[in-house]
PDB file of N, CA and C in Angstrom:
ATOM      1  N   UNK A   1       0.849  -1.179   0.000  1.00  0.00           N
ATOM      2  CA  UNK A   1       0.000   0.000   0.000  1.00  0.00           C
ATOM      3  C   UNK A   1       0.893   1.240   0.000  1.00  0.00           C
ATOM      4  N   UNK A   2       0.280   2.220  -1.211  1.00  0.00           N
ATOM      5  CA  UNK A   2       1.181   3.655  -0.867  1.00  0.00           C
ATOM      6  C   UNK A   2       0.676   4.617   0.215  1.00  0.00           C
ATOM      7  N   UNK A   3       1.944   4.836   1.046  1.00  0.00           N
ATOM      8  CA  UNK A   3       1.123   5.828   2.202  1.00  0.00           C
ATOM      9  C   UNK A   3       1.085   7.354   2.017  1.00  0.00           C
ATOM     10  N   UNK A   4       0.058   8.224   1.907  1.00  0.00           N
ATOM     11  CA  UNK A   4       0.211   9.709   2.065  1.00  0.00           C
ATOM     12  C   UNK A   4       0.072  10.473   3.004  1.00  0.00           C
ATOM     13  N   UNK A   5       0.943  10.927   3.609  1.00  0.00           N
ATOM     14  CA  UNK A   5       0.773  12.157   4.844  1.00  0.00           C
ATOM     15  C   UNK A   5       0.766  13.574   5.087  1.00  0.00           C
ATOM     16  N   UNK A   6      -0.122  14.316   5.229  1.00  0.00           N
ATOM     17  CA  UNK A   6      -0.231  15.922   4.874  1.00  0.00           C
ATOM     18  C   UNK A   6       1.009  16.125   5.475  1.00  0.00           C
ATOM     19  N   UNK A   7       1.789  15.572   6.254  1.00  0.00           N
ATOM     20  CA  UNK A   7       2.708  16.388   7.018  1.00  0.00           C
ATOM     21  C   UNK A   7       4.269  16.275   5.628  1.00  0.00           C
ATOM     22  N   UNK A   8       4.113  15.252   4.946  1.00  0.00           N
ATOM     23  CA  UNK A   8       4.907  15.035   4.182  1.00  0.00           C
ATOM     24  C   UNK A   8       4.753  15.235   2.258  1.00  0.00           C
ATOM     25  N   UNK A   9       3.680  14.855   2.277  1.00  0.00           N
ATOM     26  CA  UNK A   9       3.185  14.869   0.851  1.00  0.00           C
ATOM     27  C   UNK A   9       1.824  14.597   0.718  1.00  0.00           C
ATOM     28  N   UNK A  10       0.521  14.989   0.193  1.00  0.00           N
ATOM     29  CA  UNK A  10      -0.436  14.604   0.224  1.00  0.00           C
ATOM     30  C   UNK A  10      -0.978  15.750  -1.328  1.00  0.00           C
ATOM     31  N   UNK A  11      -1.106  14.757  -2.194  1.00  0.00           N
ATOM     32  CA  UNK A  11      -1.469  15.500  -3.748  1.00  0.00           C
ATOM     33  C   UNK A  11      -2.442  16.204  -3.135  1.00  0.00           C
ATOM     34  N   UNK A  12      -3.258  17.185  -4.103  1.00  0.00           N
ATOM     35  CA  UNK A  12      -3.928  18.500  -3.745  1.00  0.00           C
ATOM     36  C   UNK A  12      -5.393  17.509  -4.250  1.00  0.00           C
ATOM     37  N   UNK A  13      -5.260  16.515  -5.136  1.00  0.00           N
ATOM     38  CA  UNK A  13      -6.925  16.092  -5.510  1.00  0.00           C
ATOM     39  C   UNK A  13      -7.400  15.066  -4.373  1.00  0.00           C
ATOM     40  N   UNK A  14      -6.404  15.144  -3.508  1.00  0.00           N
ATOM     41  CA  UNK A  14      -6.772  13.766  -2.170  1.00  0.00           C
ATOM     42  C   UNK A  14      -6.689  14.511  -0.818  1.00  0.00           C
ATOM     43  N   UNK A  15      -6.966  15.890  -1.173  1.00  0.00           N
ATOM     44  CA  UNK A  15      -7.161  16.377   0.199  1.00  0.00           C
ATOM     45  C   UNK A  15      -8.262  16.478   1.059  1.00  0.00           C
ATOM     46  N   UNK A  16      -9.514  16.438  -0.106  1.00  0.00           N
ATOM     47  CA  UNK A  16     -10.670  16.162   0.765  1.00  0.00           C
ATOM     48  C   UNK A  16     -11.959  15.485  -0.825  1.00  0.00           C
ATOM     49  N   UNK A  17     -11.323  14.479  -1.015  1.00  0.00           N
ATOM     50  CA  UNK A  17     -12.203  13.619  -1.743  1.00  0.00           C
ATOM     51  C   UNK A  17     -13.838  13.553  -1.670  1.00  0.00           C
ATOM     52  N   UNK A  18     -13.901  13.600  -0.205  1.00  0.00           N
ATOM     53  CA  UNK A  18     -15.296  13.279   0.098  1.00  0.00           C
ATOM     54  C   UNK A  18     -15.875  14.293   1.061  1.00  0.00           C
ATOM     55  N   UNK A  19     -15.361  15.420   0.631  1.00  0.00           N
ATOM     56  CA  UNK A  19     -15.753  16.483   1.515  1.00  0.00           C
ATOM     57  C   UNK A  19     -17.448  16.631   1.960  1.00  0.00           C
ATOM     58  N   UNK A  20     -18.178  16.853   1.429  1.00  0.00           N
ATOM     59  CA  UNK A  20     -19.373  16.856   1.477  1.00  0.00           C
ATOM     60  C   UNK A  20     -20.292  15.566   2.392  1.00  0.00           C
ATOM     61  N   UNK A  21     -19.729  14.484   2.499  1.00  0.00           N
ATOM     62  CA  UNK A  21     -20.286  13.154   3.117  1.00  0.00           C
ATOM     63  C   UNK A  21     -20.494  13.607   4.374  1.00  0.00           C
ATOM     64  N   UNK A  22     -21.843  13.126   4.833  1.00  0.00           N
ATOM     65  CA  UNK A  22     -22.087  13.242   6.318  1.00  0.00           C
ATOM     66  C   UNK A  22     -22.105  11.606   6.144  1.00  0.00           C
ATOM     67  N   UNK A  23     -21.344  11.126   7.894  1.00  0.00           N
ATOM     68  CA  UNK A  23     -21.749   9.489   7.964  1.00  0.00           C
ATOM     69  C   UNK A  23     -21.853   9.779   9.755  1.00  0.00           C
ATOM     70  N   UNK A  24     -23.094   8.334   9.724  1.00  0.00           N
ATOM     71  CA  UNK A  24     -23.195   7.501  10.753  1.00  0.00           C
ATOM     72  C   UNK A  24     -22.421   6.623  11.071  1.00  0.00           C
ATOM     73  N   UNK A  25     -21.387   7.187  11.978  1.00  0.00           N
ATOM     74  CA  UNK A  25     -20.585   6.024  12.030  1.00  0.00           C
ATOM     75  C   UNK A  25     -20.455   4.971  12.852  1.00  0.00           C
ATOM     76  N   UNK A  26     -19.539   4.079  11.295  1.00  0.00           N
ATOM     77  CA  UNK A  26     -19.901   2.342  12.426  1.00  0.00           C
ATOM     78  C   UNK A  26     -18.072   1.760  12.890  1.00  0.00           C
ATOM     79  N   UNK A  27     -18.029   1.587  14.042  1.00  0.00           N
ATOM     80  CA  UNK A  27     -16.914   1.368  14.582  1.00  0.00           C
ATOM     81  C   UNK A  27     -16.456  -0.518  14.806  1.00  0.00           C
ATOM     82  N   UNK A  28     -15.518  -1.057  14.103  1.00  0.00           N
ATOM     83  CA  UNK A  28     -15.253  -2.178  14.490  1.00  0.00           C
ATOM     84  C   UNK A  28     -14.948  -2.614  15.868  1.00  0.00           C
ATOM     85  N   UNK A  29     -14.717  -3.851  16.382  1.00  0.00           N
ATOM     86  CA  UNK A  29     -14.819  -4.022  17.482  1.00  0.00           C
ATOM     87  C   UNK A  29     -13.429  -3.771  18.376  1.00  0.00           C
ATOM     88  N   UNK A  30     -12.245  -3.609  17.216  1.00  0.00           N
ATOM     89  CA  UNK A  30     -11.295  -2.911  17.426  1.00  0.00           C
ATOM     90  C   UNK A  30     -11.438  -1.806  18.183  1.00  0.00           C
ATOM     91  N   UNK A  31     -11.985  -0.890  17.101  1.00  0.00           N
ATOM     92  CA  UNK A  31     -11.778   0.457  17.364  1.00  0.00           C
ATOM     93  C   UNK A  31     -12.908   0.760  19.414  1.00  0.00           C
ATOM     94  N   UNK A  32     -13.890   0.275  18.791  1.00  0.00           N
ATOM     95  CA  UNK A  32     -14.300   0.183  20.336  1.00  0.00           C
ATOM     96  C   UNK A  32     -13.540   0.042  21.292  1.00  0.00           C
ATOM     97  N   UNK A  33     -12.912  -0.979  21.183  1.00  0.00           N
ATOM     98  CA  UNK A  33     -11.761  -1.456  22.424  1.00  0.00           C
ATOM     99  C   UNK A  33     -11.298  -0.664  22.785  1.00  0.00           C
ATOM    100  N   UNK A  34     -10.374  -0.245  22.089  1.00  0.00           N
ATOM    101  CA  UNK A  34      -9.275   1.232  21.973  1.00  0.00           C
ATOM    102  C   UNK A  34     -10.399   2.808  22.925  1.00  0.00           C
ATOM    103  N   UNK A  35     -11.215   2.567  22.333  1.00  0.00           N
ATOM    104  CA  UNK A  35     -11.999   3.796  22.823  1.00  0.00           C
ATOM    105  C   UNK A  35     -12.278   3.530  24.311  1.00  0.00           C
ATOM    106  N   UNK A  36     -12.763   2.309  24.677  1.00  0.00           N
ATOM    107  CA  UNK A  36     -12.993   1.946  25.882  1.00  0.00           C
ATOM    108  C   UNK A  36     -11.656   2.236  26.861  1.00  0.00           C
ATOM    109  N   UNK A  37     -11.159   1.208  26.396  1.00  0.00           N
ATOM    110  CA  UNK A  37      -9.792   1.582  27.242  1.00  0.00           C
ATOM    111  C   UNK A  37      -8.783   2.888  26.936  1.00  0.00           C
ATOM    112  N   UNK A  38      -9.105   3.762  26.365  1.00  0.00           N
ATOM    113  CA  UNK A  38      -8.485   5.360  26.631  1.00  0.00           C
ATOM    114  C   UNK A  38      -9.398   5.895  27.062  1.00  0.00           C
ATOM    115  N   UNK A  39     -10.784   5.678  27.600  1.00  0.00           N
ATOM    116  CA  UNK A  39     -11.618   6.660  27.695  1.00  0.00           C
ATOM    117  C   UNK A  39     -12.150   7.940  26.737  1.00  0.00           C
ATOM    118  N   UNK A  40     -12.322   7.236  25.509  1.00  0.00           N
ATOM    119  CA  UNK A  40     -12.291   7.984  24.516  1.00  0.00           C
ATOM    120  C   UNK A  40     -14.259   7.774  24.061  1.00  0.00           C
ATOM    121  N   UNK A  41     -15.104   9.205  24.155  1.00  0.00           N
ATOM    122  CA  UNK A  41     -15.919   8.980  24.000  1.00  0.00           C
ATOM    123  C   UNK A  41     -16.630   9.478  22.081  1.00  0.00           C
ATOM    124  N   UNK A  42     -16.910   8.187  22.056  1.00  0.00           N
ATOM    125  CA  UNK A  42     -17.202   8.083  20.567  1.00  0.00           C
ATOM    126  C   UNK A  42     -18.217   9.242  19.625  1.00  0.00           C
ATOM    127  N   UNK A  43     -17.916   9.803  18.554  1.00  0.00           N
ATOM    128  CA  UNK A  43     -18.765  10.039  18.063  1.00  0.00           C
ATOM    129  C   UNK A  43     -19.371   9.318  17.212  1.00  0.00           C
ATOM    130  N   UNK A  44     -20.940   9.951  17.135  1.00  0.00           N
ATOM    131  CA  UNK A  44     -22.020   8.832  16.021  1.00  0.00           C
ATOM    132  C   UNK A  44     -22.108   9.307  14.650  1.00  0.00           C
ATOM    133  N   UNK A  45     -21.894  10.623  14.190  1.00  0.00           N
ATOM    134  CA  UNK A  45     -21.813  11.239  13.124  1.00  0.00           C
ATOM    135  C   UNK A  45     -20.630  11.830  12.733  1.00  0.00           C
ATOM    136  N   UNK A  46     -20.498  12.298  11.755  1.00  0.00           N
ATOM    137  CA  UNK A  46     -19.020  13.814  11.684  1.00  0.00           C
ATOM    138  C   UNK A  46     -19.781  14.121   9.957  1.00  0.00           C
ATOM    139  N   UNK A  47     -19.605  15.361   9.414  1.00  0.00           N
ATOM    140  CA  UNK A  47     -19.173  15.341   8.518  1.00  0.00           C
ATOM    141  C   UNK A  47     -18.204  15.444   7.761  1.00  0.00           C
ATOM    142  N   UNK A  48     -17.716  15.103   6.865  1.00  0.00           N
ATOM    143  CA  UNK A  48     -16.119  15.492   6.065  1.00  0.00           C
ATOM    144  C   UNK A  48     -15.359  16.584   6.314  1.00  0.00           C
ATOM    145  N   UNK A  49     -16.461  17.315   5.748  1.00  0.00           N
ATOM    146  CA  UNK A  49     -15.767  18.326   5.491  1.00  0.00           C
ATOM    147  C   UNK A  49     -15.683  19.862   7.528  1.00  0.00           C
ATOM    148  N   UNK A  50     -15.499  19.250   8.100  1.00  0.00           N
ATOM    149  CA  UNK A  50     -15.374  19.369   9.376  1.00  0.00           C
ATOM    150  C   UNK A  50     -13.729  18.820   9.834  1.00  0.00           C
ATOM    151  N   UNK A  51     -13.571  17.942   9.571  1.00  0.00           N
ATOM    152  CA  UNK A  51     -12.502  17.115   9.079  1.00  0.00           C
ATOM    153  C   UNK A  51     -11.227  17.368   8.434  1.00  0.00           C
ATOM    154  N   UNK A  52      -9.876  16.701   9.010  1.00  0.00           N
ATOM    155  CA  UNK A  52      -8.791  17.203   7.916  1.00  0.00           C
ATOM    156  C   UNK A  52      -8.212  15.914   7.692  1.00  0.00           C
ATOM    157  N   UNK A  53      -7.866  15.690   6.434  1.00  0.00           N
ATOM    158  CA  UNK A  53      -7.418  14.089   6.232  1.00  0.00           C
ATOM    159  C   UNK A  53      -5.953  14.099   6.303  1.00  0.00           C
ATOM    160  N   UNK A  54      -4.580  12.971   7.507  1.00  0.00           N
ATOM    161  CA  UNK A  54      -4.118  13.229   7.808  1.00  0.00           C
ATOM    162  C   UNK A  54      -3.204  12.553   7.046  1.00  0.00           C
ATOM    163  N   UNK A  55      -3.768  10.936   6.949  1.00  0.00           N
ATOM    164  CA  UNK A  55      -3.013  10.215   6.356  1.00  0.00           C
ATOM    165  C   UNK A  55      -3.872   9.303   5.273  1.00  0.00           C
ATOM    166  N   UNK A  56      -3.496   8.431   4.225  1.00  0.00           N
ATOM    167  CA  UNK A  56      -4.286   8.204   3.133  1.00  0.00           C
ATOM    168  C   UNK A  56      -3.499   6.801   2.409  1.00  0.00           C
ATOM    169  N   UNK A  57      -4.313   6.004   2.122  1.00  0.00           N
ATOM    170  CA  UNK A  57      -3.079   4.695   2.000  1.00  0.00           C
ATOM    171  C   UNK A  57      -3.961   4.311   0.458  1.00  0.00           C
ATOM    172  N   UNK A  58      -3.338   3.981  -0.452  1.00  0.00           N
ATOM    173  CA  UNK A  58      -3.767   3.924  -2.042  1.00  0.00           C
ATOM    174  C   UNK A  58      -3.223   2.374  -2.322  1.00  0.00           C
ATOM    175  N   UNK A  59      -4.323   1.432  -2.862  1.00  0.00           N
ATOM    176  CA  UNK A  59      -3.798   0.067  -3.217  1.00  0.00           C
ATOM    177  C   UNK A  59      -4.352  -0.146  -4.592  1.00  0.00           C
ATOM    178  N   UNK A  60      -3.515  -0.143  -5.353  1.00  0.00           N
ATOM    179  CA  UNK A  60      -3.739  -0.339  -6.922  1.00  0.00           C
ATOM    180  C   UNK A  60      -4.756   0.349  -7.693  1.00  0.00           C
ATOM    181  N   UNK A  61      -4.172   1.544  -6.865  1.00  0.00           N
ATOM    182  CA  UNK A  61      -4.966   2.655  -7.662  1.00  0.00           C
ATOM    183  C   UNK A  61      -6.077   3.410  -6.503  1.00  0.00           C
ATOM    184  N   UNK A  62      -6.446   2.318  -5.889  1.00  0.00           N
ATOM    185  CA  UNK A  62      -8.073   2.753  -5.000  1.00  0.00           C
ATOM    186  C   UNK A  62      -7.410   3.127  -3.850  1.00  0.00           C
ATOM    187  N   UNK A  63      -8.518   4.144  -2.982  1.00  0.00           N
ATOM    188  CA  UNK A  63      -8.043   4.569  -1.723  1.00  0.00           C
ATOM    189  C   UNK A  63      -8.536   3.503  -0.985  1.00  0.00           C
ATOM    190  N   UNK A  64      -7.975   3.169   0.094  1.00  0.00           N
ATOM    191  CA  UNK A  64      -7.970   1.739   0.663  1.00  0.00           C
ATOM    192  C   UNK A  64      -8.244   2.152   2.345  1.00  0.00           C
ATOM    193  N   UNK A  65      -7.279   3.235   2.674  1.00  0.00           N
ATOM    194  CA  UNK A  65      -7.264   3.526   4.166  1.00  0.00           C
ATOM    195  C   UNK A  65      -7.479   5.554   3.741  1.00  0.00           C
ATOM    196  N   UNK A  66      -7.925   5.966   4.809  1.00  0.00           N
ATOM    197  CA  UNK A  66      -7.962   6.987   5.611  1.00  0.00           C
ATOM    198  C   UNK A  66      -7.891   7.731   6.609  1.00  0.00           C
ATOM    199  N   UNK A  67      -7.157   8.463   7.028  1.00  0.00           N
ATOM    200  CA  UNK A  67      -7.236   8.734   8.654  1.00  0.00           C
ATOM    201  C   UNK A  67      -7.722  10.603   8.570  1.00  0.00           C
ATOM    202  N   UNK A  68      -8.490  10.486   8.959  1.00  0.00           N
ATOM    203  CA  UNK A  68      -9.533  11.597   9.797  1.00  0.00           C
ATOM    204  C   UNK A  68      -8.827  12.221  10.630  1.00  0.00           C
ATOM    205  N   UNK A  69      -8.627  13.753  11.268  1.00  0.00           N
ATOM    206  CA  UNK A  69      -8.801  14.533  12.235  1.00  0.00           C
ATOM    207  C   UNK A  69     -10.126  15.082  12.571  1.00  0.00           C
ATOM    208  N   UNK A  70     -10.560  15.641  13.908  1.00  0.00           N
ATOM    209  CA  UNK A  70     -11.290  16.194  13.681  1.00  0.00           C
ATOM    210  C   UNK A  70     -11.096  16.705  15.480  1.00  0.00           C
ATOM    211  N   UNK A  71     -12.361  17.960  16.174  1.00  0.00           N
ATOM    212  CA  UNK A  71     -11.753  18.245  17.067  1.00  0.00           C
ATOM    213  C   UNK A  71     -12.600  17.444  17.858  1.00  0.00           C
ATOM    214  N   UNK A  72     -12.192  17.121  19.392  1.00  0.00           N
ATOM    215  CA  UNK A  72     -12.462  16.160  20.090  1.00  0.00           C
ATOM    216  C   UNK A  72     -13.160  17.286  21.575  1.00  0.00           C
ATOM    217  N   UNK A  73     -12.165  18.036  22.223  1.00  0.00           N
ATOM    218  CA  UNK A  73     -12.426  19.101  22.823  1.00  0.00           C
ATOM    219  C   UNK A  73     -11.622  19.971  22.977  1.00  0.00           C
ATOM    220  N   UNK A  74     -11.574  21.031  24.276  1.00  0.00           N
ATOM    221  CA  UNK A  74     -10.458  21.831  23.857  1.00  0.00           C
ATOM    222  C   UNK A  74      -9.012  21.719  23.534  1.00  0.00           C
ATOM    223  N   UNK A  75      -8.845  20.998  23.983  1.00  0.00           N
ATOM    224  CA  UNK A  75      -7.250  20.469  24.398  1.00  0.00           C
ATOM    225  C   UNK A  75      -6.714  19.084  23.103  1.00  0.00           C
ATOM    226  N   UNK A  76      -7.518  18.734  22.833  1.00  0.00           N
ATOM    227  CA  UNK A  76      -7.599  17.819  22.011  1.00  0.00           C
ATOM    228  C   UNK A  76      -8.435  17.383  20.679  1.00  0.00           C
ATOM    229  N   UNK A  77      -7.711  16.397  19.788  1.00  0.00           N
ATOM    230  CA  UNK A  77      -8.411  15.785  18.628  1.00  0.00           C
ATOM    231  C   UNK A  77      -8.399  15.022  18.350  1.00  0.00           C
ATOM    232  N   UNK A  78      -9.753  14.145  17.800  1.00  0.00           N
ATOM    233  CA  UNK A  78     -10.137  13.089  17.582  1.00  0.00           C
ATOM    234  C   UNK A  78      -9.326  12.301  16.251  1.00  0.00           C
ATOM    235  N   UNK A  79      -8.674  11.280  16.340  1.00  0.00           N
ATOM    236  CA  UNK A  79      -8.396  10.769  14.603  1.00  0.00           C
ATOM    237  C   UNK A  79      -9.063   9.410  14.387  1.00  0.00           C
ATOM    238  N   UNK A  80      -9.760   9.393  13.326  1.00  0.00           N
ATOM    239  CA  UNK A  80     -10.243   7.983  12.916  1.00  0.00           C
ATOM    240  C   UNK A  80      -9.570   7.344  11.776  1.00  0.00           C
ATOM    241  N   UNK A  81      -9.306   5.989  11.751  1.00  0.00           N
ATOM    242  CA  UNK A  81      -8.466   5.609  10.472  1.00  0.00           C
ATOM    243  C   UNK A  81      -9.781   5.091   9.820  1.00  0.00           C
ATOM    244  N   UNK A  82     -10.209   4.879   8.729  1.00  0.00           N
ATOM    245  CA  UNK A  82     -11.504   4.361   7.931  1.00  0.00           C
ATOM    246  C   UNK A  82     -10.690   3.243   7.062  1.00  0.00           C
ATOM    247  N   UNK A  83     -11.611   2.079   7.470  1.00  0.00           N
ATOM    248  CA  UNK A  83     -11.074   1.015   5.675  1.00  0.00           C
ATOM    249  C   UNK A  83     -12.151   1.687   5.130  1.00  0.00           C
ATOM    250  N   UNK A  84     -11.403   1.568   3.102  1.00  0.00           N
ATOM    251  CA  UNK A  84     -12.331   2.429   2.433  1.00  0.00           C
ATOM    252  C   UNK A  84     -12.528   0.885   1.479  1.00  0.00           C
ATOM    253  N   UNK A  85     -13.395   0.395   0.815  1.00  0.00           N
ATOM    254  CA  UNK A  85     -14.693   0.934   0.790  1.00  0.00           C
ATOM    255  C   UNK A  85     -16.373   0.645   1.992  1.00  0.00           C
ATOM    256  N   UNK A  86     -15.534   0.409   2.510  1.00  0.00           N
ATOM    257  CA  UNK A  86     -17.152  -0.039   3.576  1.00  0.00           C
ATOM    258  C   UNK A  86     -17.194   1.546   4.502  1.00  0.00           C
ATOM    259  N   UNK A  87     -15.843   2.600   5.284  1.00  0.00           N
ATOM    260  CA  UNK A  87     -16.490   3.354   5.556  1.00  0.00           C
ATOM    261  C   UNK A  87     -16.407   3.262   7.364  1.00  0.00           C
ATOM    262  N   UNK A  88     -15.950   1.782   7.751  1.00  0.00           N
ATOM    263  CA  UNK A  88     -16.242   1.744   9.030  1.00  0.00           C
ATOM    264  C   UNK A  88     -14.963   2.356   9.684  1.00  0.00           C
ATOM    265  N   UNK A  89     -14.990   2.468  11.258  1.00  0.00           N
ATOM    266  CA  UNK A  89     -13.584   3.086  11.666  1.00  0.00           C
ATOM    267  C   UNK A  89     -13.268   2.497  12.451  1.00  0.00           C
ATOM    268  N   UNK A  90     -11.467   1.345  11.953  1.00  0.00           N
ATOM    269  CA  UNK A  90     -11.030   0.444  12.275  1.00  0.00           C
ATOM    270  C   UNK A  90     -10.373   0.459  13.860  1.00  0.00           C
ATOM    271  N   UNK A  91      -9.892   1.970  13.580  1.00  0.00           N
ATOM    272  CA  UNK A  91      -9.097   2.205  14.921  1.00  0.00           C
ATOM    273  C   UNK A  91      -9.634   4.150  15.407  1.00  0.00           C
ATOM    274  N   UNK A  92      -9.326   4.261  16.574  1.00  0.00           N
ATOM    275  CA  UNK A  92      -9.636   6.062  16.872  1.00  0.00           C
ATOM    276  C   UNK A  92      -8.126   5.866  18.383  1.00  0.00           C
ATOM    277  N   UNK A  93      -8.273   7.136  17.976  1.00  0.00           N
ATOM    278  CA  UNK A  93      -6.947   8.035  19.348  1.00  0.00           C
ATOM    279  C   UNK A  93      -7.266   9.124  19.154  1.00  0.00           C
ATOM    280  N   UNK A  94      -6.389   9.487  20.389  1.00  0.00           N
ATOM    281  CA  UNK A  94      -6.181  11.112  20.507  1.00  0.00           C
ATOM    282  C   UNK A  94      -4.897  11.290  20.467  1.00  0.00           C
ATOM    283  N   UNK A  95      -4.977  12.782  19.868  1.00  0.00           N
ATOM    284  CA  UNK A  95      -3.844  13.452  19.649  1.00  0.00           C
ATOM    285  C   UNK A  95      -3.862  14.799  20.791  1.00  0.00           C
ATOM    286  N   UNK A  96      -3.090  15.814  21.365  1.00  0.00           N
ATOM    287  CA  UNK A  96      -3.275  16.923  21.892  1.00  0.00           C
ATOM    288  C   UNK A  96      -3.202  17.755  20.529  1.00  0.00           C
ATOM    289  N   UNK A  97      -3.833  18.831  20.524  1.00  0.00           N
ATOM    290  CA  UNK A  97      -4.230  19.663  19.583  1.00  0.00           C
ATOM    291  C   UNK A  97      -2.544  20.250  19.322  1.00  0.00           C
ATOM    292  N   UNK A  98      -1.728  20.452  20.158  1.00  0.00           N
ATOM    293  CA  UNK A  98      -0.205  21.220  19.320  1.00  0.00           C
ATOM    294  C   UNK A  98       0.359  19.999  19.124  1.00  0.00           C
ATOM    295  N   UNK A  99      -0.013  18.885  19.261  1.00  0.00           N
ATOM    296  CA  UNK A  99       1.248  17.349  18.751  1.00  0.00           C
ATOM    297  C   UNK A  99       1.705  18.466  17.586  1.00  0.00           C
ATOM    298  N   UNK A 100       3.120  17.970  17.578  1.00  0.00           N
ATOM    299  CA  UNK A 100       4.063  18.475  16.390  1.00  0.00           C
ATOM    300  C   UNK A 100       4.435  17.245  15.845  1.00  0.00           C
ATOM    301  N   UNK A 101       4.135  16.026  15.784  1.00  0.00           N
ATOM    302  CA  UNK A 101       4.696  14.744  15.062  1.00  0.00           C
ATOM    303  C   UNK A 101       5.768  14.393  15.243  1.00  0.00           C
ATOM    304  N   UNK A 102       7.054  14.538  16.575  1.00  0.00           N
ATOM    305  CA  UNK A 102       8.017  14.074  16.758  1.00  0.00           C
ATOM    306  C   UNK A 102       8.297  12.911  16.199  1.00  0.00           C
ATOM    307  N   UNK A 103       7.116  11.913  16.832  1.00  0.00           N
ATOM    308  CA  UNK A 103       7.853  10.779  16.632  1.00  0.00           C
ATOM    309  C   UNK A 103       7.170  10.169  14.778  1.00  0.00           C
ATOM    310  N   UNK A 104       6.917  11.267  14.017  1.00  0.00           N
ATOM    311  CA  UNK A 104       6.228  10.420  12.670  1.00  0.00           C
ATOM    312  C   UNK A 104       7.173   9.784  11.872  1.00  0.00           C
ATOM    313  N   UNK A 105       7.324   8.647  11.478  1.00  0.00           N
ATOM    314  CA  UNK A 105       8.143   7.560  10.491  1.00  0.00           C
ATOM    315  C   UNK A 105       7.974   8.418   9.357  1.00  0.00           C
ATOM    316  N   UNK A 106       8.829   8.947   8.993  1.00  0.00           N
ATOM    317  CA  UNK A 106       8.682   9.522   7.668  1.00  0.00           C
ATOM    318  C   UNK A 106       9.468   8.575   6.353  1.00  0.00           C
ATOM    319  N   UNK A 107      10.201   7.839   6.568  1.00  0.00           N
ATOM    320  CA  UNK A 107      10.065   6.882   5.698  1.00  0.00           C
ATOM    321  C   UNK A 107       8.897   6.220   5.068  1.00  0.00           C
ATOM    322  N   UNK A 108       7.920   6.014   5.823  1.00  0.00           N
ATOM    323  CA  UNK A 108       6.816   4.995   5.614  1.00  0.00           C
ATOM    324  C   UNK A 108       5.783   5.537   4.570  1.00  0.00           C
ATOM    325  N   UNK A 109       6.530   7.034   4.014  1.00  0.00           N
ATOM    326  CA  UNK A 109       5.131   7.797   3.055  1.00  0.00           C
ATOM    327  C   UNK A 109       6.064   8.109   1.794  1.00  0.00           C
ATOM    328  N   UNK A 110       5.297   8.255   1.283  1.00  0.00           N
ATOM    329  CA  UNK A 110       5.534   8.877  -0.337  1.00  0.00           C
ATOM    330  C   UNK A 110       6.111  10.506  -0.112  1.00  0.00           C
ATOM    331  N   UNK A 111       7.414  10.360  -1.092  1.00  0.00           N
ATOM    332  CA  UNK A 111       7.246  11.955  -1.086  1.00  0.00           C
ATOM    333  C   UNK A 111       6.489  12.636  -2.487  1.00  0.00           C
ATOM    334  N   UNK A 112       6.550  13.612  -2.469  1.00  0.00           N
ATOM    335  CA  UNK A 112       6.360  14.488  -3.949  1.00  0.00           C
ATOM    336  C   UNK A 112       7.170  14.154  -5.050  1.00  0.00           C
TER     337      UNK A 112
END
């Protein structure tokens, strides 16, 4: 899978693909877990375009993965990774709203 990261490279036509989508969202039993045990309380909706897409994973052409920002509360933000095409959200965390990405693998993405 090719990986894209706004912090590194992210083409200008994959910055917000699906801007307009409002979803109900459905969380695997993964991602629940994770939420449970950080104390992370779920949202049921978002729309896109509310949203900043952070990271983006492309498999033979198709977008395959997605990862979501969005804000969580003051201090913090919500990220969801989505498998694409079903839509559901595999995994969620938090970030603090100034994370600067110390620790991001920048090997692991595509550059320009």
């Amino acid at each position: 899978m090719i990986l894209y990261h706004k912090d590194i490279y992210l083409p200008y036509a994959m910055t917000h693909p699906y801007s307009n989508l409002r979803l109900c969202l459905i969380y695997t039993k993964h991602a629940k877990k994770e939420a449970k045990d950080e104390g992370i309380k779920l949202p049921l909706t978002t729309t896109l375009n509310d949203t900043q897409i952070i990271e983006m994973g492309i498999e033979n052409g198709k977008v395959k993965k997605i990862v979501y920002r969005l804000t969580y509360d003051d201090k913090r933000d919500i990220l969801l990774a989505f498998a694409i095409p079903s839509w559901c959200v595999k995994t969620v965390w938090l970030n603090d709203i100034d994370n600067d990405h110390t620790t991001l693998d920048r090997t692991k993405y595509e550059k320009e």
